[in-house]
Protein backbone atom coordinates (compact mmCIF):
# COMPACT_ATOMS: atom_id res chain seq x y z
CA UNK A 1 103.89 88.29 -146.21
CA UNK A 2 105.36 85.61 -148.34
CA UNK A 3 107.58 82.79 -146.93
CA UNK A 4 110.85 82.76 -148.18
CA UNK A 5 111.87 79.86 -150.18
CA UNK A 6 113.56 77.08 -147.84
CA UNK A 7 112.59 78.53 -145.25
CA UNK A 8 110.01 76.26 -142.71
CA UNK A 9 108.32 78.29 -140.28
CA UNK A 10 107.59 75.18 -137.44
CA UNK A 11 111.56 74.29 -137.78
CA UNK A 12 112.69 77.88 -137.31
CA UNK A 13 110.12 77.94 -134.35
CA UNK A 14 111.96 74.87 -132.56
CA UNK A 15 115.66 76.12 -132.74
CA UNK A 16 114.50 79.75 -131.69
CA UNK A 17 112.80 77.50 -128.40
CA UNK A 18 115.96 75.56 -128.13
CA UNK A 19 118.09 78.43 -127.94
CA UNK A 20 115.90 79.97 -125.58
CA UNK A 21 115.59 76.84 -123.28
CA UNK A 22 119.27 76.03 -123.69
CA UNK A 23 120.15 79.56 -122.42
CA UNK A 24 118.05 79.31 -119.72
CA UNK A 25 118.97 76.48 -118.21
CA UNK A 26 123.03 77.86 -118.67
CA UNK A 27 121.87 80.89 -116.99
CA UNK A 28 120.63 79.15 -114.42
CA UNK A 29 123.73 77.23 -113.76
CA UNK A 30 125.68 79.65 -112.88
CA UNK A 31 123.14 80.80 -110.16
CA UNK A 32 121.63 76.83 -108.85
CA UNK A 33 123.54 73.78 -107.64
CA UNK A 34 122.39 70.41 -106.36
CA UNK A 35 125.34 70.21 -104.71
CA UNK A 36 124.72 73.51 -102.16
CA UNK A 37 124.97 72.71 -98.42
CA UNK A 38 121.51 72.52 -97.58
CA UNK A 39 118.15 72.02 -98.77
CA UNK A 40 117.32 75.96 -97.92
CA UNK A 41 120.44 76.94 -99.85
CA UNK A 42 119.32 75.24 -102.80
CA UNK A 43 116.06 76.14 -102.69
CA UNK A 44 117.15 79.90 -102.60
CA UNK A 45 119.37 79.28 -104.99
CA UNK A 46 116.39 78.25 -107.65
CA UNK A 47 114.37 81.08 -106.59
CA UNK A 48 117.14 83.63 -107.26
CA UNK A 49 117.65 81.73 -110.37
CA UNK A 50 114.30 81.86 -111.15
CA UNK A 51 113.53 85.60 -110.66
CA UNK A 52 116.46 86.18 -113.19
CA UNK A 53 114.72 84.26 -115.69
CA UNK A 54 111.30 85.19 -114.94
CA UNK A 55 112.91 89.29 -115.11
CA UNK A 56 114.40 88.39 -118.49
CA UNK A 57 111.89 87.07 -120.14
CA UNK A 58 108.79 88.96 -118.47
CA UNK A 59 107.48 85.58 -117.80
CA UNK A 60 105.69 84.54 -114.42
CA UNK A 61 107.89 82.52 -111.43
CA UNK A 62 105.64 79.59 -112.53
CA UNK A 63 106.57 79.66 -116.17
CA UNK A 64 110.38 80.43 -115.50
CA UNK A 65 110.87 77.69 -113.25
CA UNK A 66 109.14 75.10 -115.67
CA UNK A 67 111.50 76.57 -118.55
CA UNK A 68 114.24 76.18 -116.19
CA UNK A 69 113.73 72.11 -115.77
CA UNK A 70 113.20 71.71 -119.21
CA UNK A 71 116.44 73.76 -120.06
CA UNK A 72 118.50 71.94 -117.36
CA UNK A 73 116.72 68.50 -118.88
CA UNK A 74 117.42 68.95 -122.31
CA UNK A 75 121.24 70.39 -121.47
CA UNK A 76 122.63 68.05 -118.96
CA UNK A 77 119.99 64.90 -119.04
CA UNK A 78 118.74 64.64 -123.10
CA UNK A 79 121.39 65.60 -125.56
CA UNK A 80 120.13 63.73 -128.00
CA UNK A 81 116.64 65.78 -128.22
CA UNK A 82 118.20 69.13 -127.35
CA UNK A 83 120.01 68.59 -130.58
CA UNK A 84 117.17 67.27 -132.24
CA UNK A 85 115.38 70.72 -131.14
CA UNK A 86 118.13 72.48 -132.30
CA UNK A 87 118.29 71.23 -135.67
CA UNK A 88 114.02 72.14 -136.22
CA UNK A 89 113.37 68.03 -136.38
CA UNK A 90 110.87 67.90 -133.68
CA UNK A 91 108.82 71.39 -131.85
CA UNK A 92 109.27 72.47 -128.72
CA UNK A 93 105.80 70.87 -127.60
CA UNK A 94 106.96 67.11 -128.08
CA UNK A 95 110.36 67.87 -126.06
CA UNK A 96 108.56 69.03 -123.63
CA UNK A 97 106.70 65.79 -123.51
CA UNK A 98 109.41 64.40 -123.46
CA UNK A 99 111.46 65.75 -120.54
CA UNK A 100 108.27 64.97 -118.76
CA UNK A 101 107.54 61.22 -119.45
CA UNK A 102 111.01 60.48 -118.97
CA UNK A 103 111.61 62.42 -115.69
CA UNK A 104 111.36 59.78 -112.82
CA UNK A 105 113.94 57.64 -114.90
CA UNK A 106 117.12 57.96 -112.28
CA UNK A 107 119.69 55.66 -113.40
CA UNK A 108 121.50 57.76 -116.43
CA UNK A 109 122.59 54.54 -118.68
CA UNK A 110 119.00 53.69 -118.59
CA UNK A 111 117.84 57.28 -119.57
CA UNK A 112 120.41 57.46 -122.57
CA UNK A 113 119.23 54.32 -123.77
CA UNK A 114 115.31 55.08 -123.33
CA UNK A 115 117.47 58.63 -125.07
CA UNK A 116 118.41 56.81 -127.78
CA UNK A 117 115.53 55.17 -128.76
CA UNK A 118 113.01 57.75 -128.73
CA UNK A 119 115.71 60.08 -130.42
CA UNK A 120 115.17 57.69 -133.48
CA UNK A 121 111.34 57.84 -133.50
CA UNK A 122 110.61 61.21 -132.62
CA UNK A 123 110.88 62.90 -135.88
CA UNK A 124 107.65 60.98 -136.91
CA UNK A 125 105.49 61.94 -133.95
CA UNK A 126 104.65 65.69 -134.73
CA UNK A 127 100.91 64.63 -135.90
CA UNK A 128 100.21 62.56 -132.85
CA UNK A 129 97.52 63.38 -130.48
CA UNK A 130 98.74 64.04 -126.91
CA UNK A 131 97.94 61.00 -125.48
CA UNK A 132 99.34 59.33 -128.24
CA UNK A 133 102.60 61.12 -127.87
CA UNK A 134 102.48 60.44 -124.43
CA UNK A 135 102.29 56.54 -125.23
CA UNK A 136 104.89 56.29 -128.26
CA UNK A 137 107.10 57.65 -125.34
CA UNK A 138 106.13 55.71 -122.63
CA UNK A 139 106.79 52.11 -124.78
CA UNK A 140 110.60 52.64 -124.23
CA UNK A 141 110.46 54.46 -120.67
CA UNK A 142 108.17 50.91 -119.67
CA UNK A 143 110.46 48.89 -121.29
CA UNK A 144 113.45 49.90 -119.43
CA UNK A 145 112.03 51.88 -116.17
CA UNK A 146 108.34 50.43 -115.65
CA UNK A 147 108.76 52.19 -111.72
CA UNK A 148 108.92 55.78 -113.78
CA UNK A 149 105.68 55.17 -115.76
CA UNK A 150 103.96 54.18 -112.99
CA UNK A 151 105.02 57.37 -111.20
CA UNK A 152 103.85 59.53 -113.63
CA UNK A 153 100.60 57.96 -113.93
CA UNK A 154 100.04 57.92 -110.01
CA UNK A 155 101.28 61.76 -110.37
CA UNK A 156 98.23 62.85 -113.10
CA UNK A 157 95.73 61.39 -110.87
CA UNK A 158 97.13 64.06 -108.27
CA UNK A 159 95.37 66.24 -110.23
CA UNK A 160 93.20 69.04 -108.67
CA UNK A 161 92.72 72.38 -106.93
CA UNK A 162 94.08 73.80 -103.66
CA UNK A 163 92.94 77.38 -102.09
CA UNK A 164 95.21 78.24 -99.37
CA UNK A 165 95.69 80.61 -97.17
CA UNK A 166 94.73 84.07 -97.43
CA UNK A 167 97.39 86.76 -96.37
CA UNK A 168 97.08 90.85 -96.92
CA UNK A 169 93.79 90.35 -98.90
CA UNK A 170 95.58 87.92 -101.23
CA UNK A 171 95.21 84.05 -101.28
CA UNK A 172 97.12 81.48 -103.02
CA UNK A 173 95.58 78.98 -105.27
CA UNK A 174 97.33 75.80 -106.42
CA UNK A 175 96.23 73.88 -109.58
CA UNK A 176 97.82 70.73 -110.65
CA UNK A 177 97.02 70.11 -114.13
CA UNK A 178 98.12 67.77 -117.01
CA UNK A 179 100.89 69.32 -119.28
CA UNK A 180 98.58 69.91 -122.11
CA UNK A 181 96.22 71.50 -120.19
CA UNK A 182 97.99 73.46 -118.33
CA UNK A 183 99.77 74.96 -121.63
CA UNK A 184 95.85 75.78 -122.56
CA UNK A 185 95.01 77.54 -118.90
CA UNK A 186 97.88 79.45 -119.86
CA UNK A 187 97.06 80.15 -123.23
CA UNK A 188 93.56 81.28 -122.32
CA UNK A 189 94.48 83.85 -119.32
CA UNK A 190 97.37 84.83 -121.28
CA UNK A 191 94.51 86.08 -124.22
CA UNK A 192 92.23 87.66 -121.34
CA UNK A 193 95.32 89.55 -120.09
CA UNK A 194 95.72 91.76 -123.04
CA UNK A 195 91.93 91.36 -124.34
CA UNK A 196 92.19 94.80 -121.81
CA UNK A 197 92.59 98.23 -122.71
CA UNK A 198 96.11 99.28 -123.76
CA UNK A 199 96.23 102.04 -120.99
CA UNK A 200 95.39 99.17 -118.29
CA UNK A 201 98.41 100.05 -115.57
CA UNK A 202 97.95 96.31 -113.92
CA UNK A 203 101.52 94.29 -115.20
CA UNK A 204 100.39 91.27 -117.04
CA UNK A 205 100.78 88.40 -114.64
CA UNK A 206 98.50 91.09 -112.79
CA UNK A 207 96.07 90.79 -115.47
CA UNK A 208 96.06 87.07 -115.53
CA UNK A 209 95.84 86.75 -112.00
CA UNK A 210 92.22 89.18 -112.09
CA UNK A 211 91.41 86.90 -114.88
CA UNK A 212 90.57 84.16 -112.86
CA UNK A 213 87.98 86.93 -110.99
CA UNK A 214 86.86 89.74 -113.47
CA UNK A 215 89.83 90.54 -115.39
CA UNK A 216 87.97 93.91 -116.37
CA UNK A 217 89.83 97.56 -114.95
CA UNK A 218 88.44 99.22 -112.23
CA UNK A 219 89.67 102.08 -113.97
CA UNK A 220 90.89 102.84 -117.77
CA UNK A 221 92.68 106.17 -118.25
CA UNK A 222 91.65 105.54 -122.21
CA UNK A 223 88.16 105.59 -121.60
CA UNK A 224 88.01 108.52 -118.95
């Protein structure tokens, strides 16, 4: 199929994203608050929130609440990258690395001028490695908010694996990964999912949970 003239394929990508993410996170307004009563109100309230999303967009709780930060992030926290988004300048990947390196920064002057900055540079980044993206962003968050750095980097060596407990034959397992890795877990169980038979009747975040076992049917009405 041939490209229509004008038209760039990457850009188009990141305003389709931004529309998405910027929708989310209005959708979720209307549901979450940090200002409910307590911390088991508000903690409710971003589960409801987040089984709206997740219903809407046939993603997993998992993905729908990390959409939902970066929504909320890029709406009422980064203004200047949402519209950078918007506008196709930068993908969806490197505002997501940025929400994420500039998270622990509290004080909102400080944020809109680490903002600023990186609004400026981030147009040039799109061939950088990830830990080179990680580190063009990190100059102005150190320069301004050393304490959030640091936090992040304590935070990634966090990493690891949890099994908990096991309840009505199913067990919860925990994994905290980097960002870019964890977009790659999810790529990769996400492919195994529908690498299935068509007639499969297991949902797909069914599927990707038996991928971590033997993500083959039991049973395939296609091949019977």
């Amino acid at each position: 199929v041939a490209r229509k003239a004008g038209v760039d394929p990457a850009g188009l990508a990141a305003t389709v994203a931004a529309h998405r993410l910027l929708f989310i996170a209005e959708k979720t307004s209307r549901t979450y608050s940090d200002d409910d009563d307590s911390v088991d109100d508000t903690e409710a309230a971003w589960k409801s929130a987040a089984a709206e999303v997740s219903l809407a967009s046939g993603s997993s709780h998992g993905r729908a609440c990390g959409d939902m930060e970066i929504g909320l992030a890029l709406a009422n926290k980064l203004p200047r990258i949402a519209d950078l988004l918007l506008g196709g300048q930068i993908s969806e990947y490197i505002a997501r690395r940025i929400v994420h390196r500039t998270f622990n920064i509290v004080d909102p002057a400080v944020l809109a001028t680490v903002e600023a900055h990186i609004a400026e540079a981030a147009t040039t980044w799109g061939a950088l490695s990830v830990k080179k993206l990680d580190d063009a962003i990190d100059v102005w968050v150190n320069r301004y908010d050393p304490a959030a750095v640091r936090q992040v980097r304590v935070r990634i060596r966090d990493r690891g694996v949890d099994i908990l407990e096991t309840k009505d034959g199913v067990t919860e397992v925990v994994a905290r990964l980097t960002g870019a890795d964890a977009a790659l877990f999810w790529q990769r169980i996400t492919a195994m999912a529908k690498g299935v038979c068509k007639d499969d009747p297991r949902t797909l975040d069914q599927r990707r949970a038996d991928a971590h076992g033997d993500p083959r049917p039991e049973r395939c009405d296609a091949e019977l």
